[in-house]
Protein backbone atom coordinates (compact mmCIF):
# COMPACT_ATOMS: atom_id res chain seq x y z
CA UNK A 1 8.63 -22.38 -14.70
CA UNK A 2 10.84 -21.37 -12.09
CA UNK A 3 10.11 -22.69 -8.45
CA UNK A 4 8.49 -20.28 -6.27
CA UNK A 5 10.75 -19.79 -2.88
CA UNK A 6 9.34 -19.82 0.64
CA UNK A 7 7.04 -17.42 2.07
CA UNK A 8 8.47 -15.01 4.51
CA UNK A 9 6.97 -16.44 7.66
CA UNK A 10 6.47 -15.17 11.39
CA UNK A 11 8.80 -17.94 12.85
CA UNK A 12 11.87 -16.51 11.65
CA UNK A 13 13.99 -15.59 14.71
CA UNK A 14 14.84 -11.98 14.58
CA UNK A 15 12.93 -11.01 11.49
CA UNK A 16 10.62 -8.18 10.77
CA UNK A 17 7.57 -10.34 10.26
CA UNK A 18 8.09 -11.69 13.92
CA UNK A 19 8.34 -7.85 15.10
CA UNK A 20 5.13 -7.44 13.89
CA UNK A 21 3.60 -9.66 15.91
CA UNK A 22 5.29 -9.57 18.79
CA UNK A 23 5.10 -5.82 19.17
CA UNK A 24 3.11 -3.96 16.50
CA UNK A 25 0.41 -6.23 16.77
CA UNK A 26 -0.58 -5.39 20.62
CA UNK A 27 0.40 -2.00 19.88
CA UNK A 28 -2.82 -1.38 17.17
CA UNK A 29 -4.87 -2.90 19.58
CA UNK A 30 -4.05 -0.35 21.66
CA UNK A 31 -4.16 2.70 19.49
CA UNK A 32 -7.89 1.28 18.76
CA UNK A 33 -8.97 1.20 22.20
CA UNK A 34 -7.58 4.65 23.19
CA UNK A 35 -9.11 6.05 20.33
CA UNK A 36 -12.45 4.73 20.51
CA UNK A 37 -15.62 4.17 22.63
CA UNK A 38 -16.58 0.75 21.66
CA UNK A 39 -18.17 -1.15 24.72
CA UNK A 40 -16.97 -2.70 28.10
CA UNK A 41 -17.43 -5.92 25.81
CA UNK A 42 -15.85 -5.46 22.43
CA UNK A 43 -13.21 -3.94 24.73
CA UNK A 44 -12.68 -7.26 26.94
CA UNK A 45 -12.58 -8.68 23.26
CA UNK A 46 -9.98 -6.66 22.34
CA UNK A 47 -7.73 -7.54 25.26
CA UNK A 48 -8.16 -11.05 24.73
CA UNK A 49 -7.24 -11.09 21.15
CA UNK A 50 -3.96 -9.82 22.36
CA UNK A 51 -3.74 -12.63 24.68
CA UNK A 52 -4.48 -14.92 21.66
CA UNK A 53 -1.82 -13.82 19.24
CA UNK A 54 0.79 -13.74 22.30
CA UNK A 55 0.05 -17.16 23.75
CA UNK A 56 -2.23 -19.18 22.04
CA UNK A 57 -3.62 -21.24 18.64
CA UNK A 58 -4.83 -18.92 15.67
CA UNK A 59 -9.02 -18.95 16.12
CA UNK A 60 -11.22 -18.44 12.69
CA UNK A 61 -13.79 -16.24 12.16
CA UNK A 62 -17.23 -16.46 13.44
CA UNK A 63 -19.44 -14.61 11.67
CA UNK A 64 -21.60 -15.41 8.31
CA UNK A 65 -20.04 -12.91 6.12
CA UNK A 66 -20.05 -12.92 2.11
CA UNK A 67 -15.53 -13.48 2.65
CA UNK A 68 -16.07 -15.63 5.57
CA UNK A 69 -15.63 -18.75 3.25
CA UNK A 70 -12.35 -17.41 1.64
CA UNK A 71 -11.18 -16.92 4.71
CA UNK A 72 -12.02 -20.22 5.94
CA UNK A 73 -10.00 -21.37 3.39
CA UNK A 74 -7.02 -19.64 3.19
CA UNK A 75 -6.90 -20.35 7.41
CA UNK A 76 -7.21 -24.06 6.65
CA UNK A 77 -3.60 -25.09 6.75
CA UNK A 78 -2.29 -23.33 9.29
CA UNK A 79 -5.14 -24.50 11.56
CA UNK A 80 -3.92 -25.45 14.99
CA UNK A 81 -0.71 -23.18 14.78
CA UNK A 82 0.31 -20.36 16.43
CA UNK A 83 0.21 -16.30 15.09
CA UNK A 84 3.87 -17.19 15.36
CA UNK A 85 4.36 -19.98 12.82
CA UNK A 86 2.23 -18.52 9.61
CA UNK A 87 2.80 -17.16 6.57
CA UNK A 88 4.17 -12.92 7.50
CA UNK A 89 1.33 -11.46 4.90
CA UNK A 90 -1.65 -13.80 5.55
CA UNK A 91 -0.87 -13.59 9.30
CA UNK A 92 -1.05 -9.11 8.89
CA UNK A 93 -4.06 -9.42 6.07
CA UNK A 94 -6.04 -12.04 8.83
CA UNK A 95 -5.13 -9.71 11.59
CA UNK A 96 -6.99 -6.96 9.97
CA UNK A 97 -9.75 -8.98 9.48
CA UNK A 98 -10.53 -10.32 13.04
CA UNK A 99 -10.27 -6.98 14.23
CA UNK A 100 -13.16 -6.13 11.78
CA UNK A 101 -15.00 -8.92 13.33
CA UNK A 102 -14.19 -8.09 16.95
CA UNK A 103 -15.31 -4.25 16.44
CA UNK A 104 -18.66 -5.13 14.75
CA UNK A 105 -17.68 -3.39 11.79
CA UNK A 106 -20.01 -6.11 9.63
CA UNK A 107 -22.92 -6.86 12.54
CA UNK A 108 -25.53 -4.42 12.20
CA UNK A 109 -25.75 -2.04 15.20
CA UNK A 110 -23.87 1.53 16.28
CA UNK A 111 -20.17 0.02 14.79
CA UNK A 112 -21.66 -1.19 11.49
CA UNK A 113 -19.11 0.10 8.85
CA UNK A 114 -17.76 2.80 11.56
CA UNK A 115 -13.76 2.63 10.89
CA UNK A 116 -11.60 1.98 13.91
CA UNK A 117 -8.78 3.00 12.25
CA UNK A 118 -10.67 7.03 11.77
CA UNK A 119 -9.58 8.41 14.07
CA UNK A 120 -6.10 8.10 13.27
CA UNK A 121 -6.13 8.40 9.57
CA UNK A 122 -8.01 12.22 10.55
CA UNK A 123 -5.17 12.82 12.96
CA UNK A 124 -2.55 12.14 9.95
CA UNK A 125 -4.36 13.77 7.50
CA UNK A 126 -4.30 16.96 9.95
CA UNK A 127 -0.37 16.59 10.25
CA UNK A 128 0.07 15.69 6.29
CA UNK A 129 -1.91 18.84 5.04
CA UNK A 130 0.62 21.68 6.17
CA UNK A 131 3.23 19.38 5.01
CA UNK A 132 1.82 19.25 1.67
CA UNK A 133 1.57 22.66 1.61
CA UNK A 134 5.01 23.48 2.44
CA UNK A 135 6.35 20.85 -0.15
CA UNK A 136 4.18 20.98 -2.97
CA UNK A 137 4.97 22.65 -6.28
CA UNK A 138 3.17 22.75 -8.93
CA UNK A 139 5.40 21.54 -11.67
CA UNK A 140 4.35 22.86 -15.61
CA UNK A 141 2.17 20.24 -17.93
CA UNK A 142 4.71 19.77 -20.30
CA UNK A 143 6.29 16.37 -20.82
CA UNK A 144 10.06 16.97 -19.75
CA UNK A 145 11.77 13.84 -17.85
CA UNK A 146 12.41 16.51 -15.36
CA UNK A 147 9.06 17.34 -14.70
CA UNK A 148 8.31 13.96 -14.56
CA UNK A 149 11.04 12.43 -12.30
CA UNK A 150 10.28 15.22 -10.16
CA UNK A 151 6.35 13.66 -9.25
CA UNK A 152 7.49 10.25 -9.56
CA UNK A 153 9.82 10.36 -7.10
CA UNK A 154 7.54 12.99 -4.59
CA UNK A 155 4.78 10.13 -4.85
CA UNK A 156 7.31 7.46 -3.68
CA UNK A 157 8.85 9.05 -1.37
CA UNK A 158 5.32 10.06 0.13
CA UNK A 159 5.01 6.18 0.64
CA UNK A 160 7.20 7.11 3.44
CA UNK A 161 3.74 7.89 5.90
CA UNK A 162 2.29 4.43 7.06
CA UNK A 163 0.65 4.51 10.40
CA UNK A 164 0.58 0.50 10.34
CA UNK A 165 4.24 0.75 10.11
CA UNK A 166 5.91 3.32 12.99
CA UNK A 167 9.54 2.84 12.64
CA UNK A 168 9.25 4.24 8.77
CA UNK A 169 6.95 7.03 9.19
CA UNK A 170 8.71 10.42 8.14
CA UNK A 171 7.91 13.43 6.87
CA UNK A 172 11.18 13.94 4.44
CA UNK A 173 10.50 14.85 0.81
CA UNK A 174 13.81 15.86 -0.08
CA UNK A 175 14.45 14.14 -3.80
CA UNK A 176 17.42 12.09 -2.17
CA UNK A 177 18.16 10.17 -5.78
CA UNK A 178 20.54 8.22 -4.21
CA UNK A 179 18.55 6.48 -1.50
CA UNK A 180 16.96 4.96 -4.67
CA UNK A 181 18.57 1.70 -4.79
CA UNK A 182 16.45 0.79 -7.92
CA UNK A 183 15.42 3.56 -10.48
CA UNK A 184 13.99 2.79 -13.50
CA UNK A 185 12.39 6.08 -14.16
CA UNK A 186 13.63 6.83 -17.13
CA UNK A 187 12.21 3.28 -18.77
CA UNK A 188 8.58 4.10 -17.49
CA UNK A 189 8.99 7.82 -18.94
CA UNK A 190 9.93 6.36 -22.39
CA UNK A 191 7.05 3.96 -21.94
CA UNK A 192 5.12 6.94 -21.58
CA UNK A 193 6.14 9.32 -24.21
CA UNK A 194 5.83 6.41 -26.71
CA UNK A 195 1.87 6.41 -26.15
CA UNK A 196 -0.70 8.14 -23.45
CA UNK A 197 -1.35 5.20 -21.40
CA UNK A 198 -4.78 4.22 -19.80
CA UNK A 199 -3.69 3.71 -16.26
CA UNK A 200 -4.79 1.66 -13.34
CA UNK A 201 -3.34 3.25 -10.16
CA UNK A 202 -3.31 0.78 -7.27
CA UNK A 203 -3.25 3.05 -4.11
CA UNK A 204 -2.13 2.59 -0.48
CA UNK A 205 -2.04 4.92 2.06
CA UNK A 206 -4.54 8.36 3.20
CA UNK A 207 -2.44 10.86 4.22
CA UNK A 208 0.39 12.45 2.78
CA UNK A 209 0.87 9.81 0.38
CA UNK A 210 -2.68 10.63 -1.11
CA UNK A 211 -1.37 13.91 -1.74
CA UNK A 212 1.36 13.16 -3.68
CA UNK A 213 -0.20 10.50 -5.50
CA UNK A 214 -2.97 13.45 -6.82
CA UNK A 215 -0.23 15.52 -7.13
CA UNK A 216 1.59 13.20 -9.63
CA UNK A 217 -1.82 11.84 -11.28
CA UNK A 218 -2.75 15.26 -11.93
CA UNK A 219 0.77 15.33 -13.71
CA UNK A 220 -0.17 12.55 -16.09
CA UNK A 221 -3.21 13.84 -16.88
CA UNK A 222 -2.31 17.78 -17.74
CA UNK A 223 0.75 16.62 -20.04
CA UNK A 224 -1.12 14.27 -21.66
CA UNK A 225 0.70 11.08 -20.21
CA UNK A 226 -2.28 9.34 -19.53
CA UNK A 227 -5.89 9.54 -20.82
CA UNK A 228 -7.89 8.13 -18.44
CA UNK A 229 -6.68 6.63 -14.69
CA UNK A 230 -8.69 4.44 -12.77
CA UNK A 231 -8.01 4.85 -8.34
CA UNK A 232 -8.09 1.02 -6.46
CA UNK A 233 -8.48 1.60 -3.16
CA UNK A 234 -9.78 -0.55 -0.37
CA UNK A 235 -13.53 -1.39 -0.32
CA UNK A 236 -12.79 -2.01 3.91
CA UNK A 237 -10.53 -1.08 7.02
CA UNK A 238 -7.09 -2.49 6.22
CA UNK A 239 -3.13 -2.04 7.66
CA UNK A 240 -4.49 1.09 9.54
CA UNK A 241 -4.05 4.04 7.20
CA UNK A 242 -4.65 2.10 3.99
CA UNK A 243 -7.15 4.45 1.78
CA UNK A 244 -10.98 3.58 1.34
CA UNK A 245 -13.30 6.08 -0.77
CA UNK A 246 -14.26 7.75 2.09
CA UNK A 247 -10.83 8.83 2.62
CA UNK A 248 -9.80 9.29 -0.71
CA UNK A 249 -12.89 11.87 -1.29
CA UNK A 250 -12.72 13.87 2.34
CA UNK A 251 -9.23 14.32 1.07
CA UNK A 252 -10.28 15.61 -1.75
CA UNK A 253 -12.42 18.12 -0.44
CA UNK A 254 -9.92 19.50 2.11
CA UNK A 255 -7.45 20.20 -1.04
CA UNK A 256 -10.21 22.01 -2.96
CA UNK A 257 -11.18 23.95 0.06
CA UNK A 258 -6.97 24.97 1.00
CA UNK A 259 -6.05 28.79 0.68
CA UNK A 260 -3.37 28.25 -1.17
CA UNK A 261 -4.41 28.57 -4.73
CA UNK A 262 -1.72 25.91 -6.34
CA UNK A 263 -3.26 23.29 -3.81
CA UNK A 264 -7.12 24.54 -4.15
CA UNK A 265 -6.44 24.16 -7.82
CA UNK A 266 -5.12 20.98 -7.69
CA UNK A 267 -8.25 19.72 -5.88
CA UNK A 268 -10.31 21.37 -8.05
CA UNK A 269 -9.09 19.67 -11.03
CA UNK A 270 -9.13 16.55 -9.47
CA UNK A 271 -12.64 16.94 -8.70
CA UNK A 272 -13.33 17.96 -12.35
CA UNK A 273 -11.60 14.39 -13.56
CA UNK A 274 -14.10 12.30 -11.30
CA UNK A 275 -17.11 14.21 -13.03
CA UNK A 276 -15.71 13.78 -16.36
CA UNK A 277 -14.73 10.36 -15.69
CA UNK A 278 -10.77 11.33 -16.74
CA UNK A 279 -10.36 9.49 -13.04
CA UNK A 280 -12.85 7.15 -11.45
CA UNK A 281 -12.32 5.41 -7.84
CA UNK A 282 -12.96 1.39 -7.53
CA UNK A 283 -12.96 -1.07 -4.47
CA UNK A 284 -12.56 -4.47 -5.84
CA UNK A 285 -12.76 -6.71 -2.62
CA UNK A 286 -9.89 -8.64 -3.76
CA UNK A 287 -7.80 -5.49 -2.07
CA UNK A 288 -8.49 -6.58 1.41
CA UNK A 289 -7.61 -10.50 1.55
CA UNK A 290 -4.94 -12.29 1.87
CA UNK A 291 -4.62 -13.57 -1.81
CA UNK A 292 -1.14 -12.48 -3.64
CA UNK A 293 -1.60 -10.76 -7.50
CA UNK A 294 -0.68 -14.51 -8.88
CA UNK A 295 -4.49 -15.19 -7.62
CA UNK A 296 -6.02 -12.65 -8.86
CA UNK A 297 -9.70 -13.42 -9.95
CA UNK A 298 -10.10 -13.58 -13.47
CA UNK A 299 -12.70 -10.27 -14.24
CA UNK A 300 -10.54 -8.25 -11.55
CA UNK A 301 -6.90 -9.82 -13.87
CA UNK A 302 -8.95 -8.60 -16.94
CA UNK A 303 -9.69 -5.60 -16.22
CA UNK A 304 -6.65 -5.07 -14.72
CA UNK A 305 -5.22 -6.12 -18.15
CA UNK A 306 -7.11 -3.57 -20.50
CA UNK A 307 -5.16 -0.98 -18.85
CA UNK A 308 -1.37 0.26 -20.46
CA UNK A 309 -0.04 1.05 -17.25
CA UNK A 310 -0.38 -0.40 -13.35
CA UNK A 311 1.31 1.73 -10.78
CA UNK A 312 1.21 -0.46 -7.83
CA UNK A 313 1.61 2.14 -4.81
CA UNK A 314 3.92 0.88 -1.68
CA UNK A 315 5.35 -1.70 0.35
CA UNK A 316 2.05 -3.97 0.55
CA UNK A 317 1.57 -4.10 -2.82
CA UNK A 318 4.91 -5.25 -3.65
CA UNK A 319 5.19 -7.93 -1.71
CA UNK A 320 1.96 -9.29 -3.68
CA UNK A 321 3.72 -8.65 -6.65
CA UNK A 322 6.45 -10.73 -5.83
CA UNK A 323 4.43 -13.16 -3.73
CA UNK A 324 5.97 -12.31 -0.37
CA UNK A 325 8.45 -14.77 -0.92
CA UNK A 326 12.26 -15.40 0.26
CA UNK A 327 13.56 -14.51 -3.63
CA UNK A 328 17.30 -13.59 -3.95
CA UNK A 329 17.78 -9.81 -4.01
CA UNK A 330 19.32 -10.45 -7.70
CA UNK A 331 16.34 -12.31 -8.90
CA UNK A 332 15.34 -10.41 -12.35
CA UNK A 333 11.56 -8.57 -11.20
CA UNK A 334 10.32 -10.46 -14.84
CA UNK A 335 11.03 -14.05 -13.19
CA UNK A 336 9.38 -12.79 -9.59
CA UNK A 337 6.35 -10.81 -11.45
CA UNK A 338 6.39 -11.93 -15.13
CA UNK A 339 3.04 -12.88 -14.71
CA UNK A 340 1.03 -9.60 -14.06
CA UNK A 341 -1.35 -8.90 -16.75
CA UNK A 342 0.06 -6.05 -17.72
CA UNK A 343 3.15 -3.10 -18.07
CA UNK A 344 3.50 -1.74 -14.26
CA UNK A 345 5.60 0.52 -12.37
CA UNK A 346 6.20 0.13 -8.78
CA UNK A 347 6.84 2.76 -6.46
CA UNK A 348 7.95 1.55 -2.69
CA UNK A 349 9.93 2.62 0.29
CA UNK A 350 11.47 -0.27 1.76
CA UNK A 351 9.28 -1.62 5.01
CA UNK A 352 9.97 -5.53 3.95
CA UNK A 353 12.62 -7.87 4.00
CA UNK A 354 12.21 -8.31 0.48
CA UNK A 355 13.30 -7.07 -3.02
CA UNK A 356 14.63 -8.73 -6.16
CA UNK A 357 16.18 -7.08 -8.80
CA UNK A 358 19.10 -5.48 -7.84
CA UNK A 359 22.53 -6.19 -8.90
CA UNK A 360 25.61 -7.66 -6.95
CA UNK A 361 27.53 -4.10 -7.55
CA UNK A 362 23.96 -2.31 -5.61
CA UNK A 363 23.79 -4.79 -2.67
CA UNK A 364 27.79 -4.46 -2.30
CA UNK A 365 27.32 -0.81 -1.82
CA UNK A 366 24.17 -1.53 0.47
CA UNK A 367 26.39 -3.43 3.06
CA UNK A 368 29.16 -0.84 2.99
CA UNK A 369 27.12 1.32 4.33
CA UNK A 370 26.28 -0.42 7.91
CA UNK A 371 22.65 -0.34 8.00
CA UNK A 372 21.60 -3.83 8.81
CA UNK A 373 18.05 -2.56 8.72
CA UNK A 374 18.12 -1.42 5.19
CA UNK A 375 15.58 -3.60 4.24
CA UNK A 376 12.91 -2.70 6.61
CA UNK A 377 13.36 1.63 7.84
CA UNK A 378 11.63 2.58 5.22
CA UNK A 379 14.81 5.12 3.89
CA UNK A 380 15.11 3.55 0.32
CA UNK A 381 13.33 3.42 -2.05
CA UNK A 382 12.52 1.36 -5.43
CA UNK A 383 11.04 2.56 -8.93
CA UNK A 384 10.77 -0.82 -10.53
CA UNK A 385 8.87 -1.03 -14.17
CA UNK A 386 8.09 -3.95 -15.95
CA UNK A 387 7.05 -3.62 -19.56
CA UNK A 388 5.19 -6.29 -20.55
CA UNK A 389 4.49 -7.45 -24.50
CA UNK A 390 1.10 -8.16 -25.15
């Protein structure tokens, strides 16, 4: 079994992870308090969480909650450190949670369950429905690679709108093929068109991204690509715009209710797969901790496993796949994520400094181009599909 590298941590000088603390960090706090009217306490709270991460020793949760022992333990050995010497993705996944904790979200009261992260996932799903409408076209049922390519790549590039990460967020939909650094479309097409695949569709973000991924499930469904998908979303509040049911069915209802018939009718059949079960929506708590996809629980890896077909949605979800881990950029994806229980196709824009299976000839083009921050703007993309034997 080959070795598994380092994680990506928060005490590398100059990197991405230690942007995130430093600055984005402070700067969700913020968005939560201006957008909000939690009291003078939680608010105080709030402030001094900021002073926490900035200056001081990583604190554990306090509350009795049915996670607070996972947490407990996945905080145990980098007790006593800093928010600047741990692990990049357990120090953004813990971050989520203490704001949770700090905002009452679990204590019962006026803030039980009440999402601080609302009010900006409305104000995005405001700006990403005339955008949708200006970009979407209904492409026909049939099973052409065009057709096909043509969703794909609208649903990754729609990956593009992530509130928790600002210096990616755009609204370009433009097909731009060659900002693809890694396509394997035409594999997961032929994967396809071999047999209609039961699918599990692990989702990320509300928004515009929601959009496209209905657009492109409706896709699979009409041409007979898949017979039955299954929606993972987030059972919780989690990187800011990350989807929960409640997002995933008010967006549904503002596409059914659109005056533009191809979007209304997209809704509308969207709405007819949840009734006839065609699509169903699940939040598996696993989805908001800190755990990569190598610790999956066993009845969440089985289920998983009954399916043909994962498509793992965005930047998050990659770096679970591949365990958020310092792999070379050449590293084949079946040694980095040989071990998920089943066939899956990733679709990401590029928000980590992370990503294996490129070649020497694809990295040798990336550099001649000058963009030291190639891995991290969020302008390139990856299709990556696995196939695995079963």
């Amino acid at each position: 079994m080959t070795p598994l590298p380092p994680f990506l941590m928060t005490s590398e000088q100059g990197s991405f992870a230690q942007h995130t603390v430093k600055n984005r960090f402070p700067e969700i706090i913020d968005q939560i308090l201006k957008h909000n009217d939690y009291t003078a306490l939680i608010e105080s709270e709030l402030i001094a969480f900021k002073q926490e991460i900035a200056h001081h020793v990583i604190q554990p949760l306090t509350e009795q909650t049915s996670d607070r022992p996972l947490w407990d333990e996945d905080l145990k050995p980098w007790s006593g450190k800093t928010w600047f010497e741990l692990p990049w993705f357990f120090a953004e996944t813990f971050f989520y949670r203490r704001l949770l904790e700090i905002v009452n979200y679990f204590h019962a009261g006026p803030f039980m369950s009440r999402d601080p992260f609302k009010p900006l996932k409305v104000q995005e799903i405001s700006k990403a429905t005339p955008q949708f409408l200006e970009t979407f076209e209904p492409v026909p049922s049939d099973t052409s690679f065009e057709h096909f390519q043509h969703t794909c790549t609208q649903a990754l590039w729609g990956n593009r709108g992530d509130l928790s990460h600002s210096t990616s967020y755009s609204t370009d939909m433009d097909a731009q093929y060659d900002r693809i650094i890694l396509n394997h479309t035409k594999a997961v097409y032929a994967f396809l068109s071999r047999k209609p695949a039961k699918i599990a569709y692990i989702m990320d973000n509300a928004g515009k991204e929601l959009f496209f991924d209905f657009a492109f499930m409706d896709f699979l469904l009409l041409s007979g690509m898949a017979t039955s998908i299954t929606c993972y979303v987030k059972n919780q509040p989690y990187y800011v715009s990350d989807l929960m049911s409640e997002d995933f069915l008010m967006s549904l209802r503002i596409l059914s209710a659109s005056t533009n018939n191809n979007v209304q009718n997209l809704g509308l059949r969207s709405e007819n797969y949840l009734d006839s079960t065609l699509m169903r929506v699940k939040s598996p708590p696993f989805f908001t901790t800190s755990r990569m996809y190598r610790d999956l629980p066993d009845t969440l890896k089985n289920e998983i496993a009954h399916h043909d077909l994962a498509i793992l949605k965005g930047d998050v979800n990659y770096r679970r796949l591949v365990g958020d881990r310092h792999w070379p950029h050449t590293t084949p994806i079946e040694v980095a994520a040989g071990y998920f229980p089943t066939s899956f196709l990733s679709l990401r824009t590029l928000k980590a400094e992370l990503a294996v299976g490129l070649s020497s000839e694809i990295l040798r083009k990336i550099e001649s181009e000058n963009e030291p921050d190639w891995l991290t703007n969020g302008k390139r993309g990856m299709i990556t599909f696995l196939h695995r034997q079963k």
